[in-house]
C-alpha atoms as a PDB file:
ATOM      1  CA  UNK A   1    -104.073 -59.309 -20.111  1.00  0.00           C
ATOM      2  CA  UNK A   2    -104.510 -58.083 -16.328  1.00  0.00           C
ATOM      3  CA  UNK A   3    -107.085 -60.579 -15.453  1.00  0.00           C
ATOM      4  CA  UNK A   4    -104.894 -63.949 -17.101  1.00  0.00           C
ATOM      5  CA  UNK A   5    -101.768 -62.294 -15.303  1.00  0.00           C
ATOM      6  CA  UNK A   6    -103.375 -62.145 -12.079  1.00  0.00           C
ATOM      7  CA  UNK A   7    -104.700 -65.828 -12.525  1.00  0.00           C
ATOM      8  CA  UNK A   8    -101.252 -66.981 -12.961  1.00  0.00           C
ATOM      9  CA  UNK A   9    -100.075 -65.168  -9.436  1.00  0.00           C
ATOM     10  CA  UNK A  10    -102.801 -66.532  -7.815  1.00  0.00           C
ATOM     11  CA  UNK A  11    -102.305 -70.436  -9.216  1.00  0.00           C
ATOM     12  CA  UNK A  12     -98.915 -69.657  -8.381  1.00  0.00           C
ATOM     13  CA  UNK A  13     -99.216 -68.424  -4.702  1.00  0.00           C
ATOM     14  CA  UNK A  14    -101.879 -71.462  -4.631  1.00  0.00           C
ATOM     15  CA  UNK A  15     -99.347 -73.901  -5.450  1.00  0.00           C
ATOM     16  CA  UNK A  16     -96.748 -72.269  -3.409  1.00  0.00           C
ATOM     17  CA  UNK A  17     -99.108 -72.630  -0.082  1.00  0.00           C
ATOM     18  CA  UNK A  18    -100.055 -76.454  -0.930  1.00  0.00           C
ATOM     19  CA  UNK A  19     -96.767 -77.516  -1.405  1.00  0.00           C
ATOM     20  CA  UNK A  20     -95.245 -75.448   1.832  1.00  0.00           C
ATOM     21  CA  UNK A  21     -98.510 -77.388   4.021  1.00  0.00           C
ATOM     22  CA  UNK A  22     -97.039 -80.902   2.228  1.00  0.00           C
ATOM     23  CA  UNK A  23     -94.012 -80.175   3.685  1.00  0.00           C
ATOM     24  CA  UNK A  24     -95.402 -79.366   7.333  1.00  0.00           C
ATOM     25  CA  UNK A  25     -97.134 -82.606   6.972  1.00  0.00           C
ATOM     26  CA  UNK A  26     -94.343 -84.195   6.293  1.00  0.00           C
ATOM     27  CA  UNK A  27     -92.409 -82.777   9.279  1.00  0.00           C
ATOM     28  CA  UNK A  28     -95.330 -83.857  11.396  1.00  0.00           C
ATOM     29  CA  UNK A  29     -95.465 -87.483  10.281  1.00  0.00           C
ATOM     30  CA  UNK A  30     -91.917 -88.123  11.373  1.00  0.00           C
ATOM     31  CA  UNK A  31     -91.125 -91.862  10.213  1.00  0.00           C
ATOM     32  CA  UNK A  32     -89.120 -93.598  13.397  1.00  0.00           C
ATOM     33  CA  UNK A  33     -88.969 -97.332  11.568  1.00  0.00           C
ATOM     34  CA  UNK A  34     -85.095 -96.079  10.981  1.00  0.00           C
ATOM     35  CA  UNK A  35     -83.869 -95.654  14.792  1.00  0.00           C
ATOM     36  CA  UNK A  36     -86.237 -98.765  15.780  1.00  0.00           C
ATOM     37  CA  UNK A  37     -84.076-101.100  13.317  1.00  0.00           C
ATOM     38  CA  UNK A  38     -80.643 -98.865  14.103  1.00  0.00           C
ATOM     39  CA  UNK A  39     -78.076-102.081  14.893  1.00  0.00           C
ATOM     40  CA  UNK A  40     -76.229-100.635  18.661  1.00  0.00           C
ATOM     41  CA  UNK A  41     -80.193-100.981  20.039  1.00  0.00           C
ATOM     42  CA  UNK A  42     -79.888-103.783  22.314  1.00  0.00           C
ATOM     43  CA  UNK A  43     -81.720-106.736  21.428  1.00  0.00           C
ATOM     44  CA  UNK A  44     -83.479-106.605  24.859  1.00  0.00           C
ATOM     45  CA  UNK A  45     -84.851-103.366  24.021  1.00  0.00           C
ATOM     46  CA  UNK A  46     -86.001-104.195  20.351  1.00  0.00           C
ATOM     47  CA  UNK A  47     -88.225-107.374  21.762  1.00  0.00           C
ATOM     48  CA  UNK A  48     -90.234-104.673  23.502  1.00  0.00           C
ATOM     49  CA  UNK A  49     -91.130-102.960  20.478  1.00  0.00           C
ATOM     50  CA  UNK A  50     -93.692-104.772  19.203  1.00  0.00           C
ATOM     51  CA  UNK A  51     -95.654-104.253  22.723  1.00  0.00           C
ATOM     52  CA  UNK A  52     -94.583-100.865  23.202  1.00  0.00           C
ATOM     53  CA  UNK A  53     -94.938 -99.590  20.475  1.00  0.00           C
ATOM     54  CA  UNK A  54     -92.893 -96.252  20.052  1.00  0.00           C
ATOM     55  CA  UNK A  55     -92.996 -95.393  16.453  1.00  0.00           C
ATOM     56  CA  UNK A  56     -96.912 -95.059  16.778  1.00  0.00           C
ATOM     57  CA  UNK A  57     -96.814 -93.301  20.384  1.00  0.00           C
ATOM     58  CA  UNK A  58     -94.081 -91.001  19.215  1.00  0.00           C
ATOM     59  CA  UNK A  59     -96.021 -90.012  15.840  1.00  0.00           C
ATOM     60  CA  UNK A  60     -98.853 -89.527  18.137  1.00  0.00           C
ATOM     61  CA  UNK A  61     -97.227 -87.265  19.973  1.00  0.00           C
ATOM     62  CA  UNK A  62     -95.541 -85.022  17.275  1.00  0.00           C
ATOM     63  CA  UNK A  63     -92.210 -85.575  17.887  1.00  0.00           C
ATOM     64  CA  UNK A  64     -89.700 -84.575  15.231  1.00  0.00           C
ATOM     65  CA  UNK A  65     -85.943 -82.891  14.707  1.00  0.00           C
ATOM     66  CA  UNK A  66     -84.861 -80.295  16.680  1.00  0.00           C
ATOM     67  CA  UNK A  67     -87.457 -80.359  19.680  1.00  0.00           C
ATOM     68  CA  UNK A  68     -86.409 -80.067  23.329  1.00  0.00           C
ATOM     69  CA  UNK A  69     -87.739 -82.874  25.444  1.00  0.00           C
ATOM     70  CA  UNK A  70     -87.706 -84.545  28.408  1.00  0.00           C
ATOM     71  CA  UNK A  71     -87.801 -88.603  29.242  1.00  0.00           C
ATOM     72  CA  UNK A  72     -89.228 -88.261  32.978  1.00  0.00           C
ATOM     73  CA  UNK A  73     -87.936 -91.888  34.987  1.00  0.00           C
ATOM     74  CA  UNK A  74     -85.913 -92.319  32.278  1.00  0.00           C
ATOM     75  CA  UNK A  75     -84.411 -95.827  33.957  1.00  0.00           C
ATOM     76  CA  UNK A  76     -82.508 -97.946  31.641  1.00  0.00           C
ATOM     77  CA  UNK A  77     -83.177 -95.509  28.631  1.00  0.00           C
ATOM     78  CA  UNK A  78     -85.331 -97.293  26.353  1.00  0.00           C
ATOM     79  CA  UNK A  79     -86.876 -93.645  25.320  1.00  0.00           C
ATOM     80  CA  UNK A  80     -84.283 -91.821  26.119  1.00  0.00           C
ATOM     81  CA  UNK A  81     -82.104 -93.210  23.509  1.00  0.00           C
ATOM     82  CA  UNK A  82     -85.134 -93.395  20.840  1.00  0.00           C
ATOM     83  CA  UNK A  83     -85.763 -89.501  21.632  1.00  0.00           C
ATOM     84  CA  UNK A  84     -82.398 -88.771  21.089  1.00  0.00           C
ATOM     85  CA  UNK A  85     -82.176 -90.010  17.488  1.00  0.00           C
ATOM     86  CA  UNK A  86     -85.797 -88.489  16.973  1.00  0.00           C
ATOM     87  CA  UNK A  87     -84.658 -84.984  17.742  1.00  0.00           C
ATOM     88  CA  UNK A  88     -81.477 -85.433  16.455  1.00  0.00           C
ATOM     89  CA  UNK A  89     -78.331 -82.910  16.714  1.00  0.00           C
ATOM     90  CA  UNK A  90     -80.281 -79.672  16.841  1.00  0.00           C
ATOM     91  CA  UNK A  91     -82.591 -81.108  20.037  1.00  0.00           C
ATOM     92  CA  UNK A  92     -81.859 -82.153  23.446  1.00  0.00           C
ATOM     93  CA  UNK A  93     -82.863 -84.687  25.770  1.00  0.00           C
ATOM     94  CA  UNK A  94     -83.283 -84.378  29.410  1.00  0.00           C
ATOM     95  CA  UNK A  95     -82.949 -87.854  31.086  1.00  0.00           C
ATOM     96  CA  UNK A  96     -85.024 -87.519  34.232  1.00  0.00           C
ATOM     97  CA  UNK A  97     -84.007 -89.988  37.141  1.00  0.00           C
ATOM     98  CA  UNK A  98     -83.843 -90.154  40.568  1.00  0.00           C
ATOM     99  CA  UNK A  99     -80.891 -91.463  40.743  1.00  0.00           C
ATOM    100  CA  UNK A 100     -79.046 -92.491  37.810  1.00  0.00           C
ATOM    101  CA  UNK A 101     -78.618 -96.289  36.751  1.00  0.00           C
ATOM    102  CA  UNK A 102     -75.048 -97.152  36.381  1.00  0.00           C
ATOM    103  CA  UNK A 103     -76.014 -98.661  32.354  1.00  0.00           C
ATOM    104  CA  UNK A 104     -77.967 -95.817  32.030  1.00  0.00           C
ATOM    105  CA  UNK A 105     -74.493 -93.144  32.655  1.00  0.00           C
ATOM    106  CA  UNK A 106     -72.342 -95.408  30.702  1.00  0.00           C
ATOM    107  CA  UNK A 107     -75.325 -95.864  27.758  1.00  0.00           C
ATOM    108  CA  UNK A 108     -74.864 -92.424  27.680  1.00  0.00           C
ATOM    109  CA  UNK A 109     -71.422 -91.552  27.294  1.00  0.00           C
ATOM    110  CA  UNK A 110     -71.469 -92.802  23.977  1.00  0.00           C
ATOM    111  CA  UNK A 111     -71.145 -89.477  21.515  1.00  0.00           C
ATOM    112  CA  UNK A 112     -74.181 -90.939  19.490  1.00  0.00           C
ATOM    113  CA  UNK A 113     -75.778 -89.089  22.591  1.00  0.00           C
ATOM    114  CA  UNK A 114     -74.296 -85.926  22.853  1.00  0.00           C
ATOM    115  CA  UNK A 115     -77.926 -84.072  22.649  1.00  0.00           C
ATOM    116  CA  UNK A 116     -78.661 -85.918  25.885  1.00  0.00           C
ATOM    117  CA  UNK A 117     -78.228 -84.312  29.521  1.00  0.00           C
ATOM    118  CA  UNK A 118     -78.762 -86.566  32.288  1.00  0.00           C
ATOM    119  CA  UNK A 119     -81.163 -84.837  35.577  1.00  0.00           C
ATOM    120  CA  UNK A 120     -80.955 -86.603  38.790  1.00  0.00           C
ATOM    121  CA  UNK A 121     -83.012 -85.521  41.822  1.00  0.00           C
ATOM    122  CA  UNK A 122     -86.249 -86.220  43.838  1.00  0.00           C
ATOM    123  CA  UNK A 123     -89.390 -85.976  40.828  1.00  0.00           C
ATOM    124  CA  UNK A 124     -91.077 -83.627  42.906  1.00  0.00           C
ATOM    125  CA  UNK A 125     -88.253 -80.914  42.784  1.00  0.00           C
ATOM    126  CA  UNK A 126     -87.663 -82.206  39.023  1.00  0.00           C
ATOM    127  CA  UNK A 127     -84.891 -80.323  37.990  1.00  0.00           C
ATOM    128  CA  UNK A 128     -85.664 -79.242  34.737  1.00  0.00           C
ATOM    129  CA  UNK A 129     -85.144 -75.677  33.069  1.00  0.00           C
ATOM    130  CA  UNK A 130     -88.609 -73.572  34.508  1.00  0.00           C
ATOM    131  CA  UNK A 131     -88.205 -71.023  31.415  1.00  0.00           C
ATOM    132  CA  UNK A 132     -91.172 -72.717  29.333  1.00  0.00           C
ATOM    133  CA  UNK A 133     -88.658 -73.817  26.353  1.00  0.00           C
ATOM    134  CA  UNK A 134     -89.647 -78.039  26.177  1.00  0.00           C
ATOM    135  CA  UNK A 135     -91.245 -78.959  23.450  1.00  0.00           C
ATOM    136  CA  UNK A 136     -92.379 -82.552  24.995  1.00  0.00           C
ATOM    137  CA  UNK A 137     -91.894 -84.443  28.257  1.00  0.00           C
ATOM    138  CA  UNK A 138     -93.043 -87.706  28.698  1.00  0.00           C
ATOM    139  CA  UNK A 139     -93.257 -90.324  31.452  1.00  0.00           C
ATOM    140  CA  UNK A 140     -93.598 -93.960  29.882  1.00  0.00           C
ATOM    141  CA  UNK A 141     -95.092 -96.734  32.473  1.00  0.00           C
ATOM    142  CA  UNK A 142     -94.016 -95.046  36.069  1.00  0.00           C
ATOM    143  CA  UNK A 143     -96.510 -92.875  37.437  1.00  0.00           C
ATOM    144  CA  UNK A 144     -98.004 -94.705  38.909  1.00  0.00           C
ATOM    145  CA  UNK A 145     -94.666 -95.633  41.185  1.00  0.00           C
ATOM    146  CA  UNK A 146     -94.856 -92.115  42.526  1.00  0.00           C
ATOM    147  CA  UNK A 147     -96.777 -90.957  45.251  1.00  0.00           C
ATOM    148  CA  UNK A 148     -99.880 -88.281  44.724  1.00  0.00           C
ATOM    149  CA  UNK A 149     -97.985 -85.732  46.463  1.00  0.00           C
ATOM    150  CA  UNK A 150     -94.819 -86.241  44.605  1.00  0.00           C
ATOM    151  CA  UNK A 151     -96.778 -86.539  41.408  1.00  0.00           C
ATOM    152  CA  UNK A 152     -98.915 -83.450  41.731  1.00  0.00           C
ATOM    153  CA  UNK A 153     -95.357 -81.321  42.675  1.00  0.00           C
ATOM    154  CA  UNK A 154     -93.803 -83.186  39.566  1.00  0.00           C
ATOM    155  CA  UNK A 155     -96.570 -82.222  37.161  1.00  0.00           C
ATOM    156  CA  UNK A 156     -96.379 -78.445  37.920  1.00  0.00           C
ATOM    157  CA  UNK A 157     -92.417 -78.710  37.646  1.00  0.00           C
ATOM    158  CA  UNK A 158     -92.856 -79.727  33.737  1.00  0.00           C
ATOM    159  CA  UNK A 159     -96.288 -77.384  33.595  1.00  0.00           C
ATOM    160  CA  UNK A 160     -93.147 -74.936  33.959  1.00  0.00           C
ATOM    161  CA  UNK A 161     -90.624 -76.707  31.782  1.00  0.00           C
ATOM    162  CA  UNK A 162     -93.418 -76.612  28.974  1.00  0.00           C
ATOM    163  CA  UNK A 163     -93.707 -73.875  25.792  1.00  0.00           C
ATOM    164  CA  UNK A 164     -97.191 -72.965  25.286  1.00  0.00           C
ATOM    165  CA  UNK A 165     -98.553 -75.619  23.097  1.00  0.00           C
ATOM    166  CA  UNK A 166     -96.307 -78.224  24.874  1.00  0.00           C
ATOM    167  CA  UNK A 167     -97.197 -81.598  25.162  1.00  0.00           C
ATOM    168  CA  UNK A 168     -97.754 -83.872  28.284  1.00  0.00           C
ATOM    169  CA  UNK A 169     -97.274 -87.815  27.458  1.00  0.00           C
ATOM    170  CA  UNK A 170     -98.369 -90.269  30.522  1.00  0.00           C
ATOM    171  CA  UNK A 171     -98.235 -93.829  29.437  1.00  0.00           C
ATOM    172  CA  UNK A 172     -99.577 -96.399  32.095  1.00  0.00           C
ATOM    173  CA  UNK A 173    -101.251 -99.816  32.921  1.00  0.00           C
ATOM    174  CA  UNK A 174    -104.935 -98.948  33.081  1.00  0.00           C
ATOM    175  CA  UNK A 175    -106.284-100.276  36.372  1.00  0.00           C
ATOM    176  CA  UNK A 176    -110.182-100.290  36.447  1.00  0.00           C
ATOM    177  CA  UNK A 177    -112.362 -97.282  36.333  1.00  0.00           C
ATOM    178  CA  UNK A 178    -112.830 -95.527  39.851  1.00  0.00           C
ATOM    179  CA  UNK A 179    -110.429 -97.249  41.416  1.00  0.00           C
ATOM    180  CA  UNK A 180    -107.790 -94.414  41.929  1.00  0.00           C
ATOM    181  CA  UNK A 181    -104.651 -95.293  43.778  1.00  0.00           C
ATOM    182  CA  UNK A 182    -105.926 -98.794  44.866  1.00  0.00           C
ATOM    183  CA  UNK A 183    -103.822-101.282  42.577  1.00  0.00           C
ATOM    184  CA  UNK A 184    -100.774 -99.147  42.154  1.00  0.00           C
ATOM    185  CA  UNK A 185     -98.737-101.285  44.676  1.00  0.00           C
ATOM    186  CA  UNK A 186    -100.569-104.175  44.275  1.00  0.00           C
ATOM    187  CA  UNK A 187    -101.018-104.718  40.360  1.00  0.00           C
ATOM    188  CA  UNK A 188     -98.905-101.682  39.390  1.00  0.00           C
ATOM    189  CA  UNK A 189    -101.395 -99.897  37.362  1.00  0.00           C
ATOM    190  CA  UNK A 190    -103.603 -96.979  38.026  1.00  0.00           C
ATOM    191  CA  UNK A 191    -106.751 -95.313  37.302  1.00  0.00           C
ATOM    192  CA  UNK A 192    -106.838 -93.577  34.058  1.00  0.00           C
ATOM    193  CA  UNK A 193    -109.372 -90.657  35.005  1.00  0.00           C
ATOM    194  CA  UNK A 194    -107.044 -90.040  38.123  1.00  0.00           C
ATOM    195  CA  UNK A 195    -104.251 -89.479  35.905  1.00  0.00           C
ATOM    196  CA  UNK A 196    -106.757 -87.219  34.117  1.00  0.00           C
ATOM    197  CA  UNK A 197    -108.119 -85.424  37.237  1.00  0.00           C
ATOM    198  CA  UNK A 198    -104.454 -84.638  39.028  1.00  0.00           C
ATOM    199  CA  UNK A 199    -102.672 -83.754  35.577  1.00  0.00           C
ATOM    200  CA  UNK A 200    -105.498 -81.204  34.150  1.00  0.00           C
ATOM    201  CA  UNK A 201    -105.567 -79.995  38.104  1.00  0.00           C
ATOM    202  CA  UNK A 202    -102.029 -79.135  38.416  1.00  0.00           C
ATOM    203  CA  UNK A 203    -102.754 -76.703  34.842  1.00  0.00           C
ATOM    204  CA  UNK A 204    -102.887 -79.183  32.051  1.00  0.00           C
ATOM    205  CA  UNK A 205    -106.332 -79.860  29.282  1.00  0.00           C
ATOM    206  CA  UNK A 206    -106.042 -82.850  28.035  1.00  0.00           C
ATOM    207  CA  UNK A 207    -105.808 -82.761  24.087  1.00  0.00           C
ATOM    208  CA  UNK A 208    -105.976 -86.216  22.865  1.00  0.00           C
ATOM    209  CA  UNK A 209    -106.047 -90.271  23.705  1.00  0.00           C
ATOM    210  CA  UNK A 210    -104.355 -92.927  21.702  1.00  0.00           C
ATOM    211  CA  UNK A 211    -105.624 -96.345  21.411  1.00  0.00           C
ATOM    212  CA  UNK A 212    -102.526 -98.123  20.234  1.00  0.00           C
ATOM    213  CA  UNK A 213    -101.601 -99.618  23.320  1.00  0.00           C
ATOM    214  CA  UNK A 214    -105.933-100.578  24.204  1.00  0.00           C
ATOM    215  CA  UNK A 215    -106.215-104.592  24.982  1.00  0.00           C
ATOM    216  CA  UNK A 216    -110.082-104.429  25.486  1.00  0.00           C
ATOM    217  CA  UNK A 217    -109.836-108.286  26.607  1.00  0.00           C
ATOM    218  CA  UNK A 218    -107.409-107.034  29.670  1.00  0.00           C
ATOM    219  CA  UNK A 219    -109.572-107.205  32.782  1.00  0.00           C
ATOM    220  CA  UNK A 220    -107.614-105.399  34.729  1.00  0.00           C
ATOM    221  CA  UNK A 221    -107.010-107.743  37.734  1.00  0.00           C
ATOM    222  CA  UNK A 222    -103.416-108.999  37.228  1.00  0.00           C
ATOM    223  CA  UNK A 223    -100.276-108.154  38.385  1.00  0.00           C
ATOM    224  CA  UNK A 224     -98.071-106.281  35.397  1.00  0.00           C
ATOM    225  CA  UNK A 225     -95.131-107.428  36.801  1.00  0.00           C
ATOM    226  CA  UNK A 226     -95.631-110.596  37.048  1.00  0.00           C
ATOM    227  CA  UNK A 227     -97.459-111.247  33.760  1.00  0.00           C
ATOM    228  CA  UNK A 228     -95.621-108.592  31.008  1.00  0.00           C
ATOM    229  CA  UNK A 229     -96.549-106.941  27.854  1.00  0.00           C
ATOM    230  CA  UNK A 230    -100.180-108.564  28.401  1.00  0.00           C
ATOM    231  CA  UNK A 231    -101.761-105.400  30.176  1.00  0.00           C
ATOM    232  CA  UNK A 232    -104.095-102.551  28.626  1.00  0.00           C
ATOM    233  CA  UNK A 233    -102.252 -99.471  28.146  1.00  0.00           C
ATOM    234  CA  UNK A 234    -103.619 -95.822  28.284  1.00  0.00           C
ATOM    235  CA  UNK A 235    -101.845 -92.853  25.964  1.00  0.00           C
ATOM    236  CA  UNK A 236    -102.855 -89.598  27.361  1.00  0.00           C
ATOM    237  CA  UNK A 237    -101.444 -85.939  26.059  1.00  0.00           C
ATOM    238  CA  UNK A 238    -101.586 -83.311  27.859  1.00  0.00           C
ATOM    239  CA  UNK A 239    -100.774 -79.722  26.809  1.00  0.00           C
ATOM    240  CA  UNK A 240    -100.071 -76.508  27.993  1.00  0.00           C
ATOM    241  CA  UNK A 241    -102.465 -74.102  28.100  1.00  0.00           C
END
């Protein structure tokens, strides 16, 4: 009698376990498709999608309701807005700028965005909260705009900004191997294992690399601003040690 009722405790705590890890994986294969087809998102905004796309980079990242994150050069708010339905009322959204946009402030002030707070200031005194409580921070398609000094100063600001565990997105146009800073005036696009060397210097491992954005026929030689959504794409994360 001992032995079948100590089966059934341990099919029962066996069952209990499986279906509580379902559930994590569940949480951790957040489904975006919803906010990507929400109606308000400007139709500008939605063309860039299929290039962009955020649904994969976001799921790559682990993403999902109630996390604290931060959208570094946030500029018109393309993932500002998408994090802030992603997180949802119990997260928050810091909307990193320089200077703020004048669409960007008014985007804002709609109460859909409520969980967003709007940061302006020079990147390399990046004014976010130093008490290691972000979940995420991400910078989509502008480091390369910034200068190594300002980078390096920016990356240890959200080093600080970061939980343990946090995670580190950079999102850029891959310029060709070993050429560092050379094409990121020129072409706009920058050296991938640059990006690798000052980020993991300034505290950071790197964890992971998606391959969503990869266009293996891009040769690298073009100017991204001149010929769009045609370039090669790198996806690193970064996390806090």
């Amino acid at each position: 009698m001992l032995n079948v009722f100590s089966q059934r405790v341990f099919l029962f705590a066996l069952i209990s376990i499986l279906a509580l890890a379902g559930c994590a994986t569940t949480r951790s294969q957040q489904d975006f498709s919803s906010i990507m087809a929400d109606k308000e998102r400007p139709d500008t905004e939605k063309a860039l999608d299929s290039t962009r796309k955020p649904n994969e980079v976001l799921a790559f990242y682990g993403v999902k309701s109630g996390d604290k994150v931060a959208d570094i050069f946030a500029a018109r708010g393309y993932y500002t807005a998408i994090l802030s339905q992603a997180v949802g009322p119990g997260g928050m959204v810091y909307a990193v700028v320089p200077a703020s946009r004048p669409e960007l402030t008014e985007r804002m002030k709609n109460p859909k965005f409520a969980n967003v707070r709007l940061v302006e200031g020079p990147l390399d005194k990046l004014a976010l909260p130093q008490d290691g409580s972000l979940d995420f921070a991400l910078i989509h398609l502008n480091y390369h705009d910034l200068s190594p000094e300002v980078r390096i100063a920016m990356n240890k600001r959200i080093l600080g900004a970061l939980k343990r565990g946090g995670v580190y997105g950079v999102v850029d146009h891959s310029a060709k191997e070993g050429s560092g800073n050379e094409a990121v005036k020129t072409l706009h696009r920058i050296d991938k294992l640059l990006v690798i060397k000052e980020v993991t210097g300034s505290g950071f491992k790197l964890a992971k690399e998606g391959t969503m954005l990869s266009r293996p026929e891009d040769k690298r030689d073009f100017n991204v601003n001149k010929e769009r959504n045609l370039s090669d794409r790198f996806v690193l994360a970064f996390q806090k040690p």
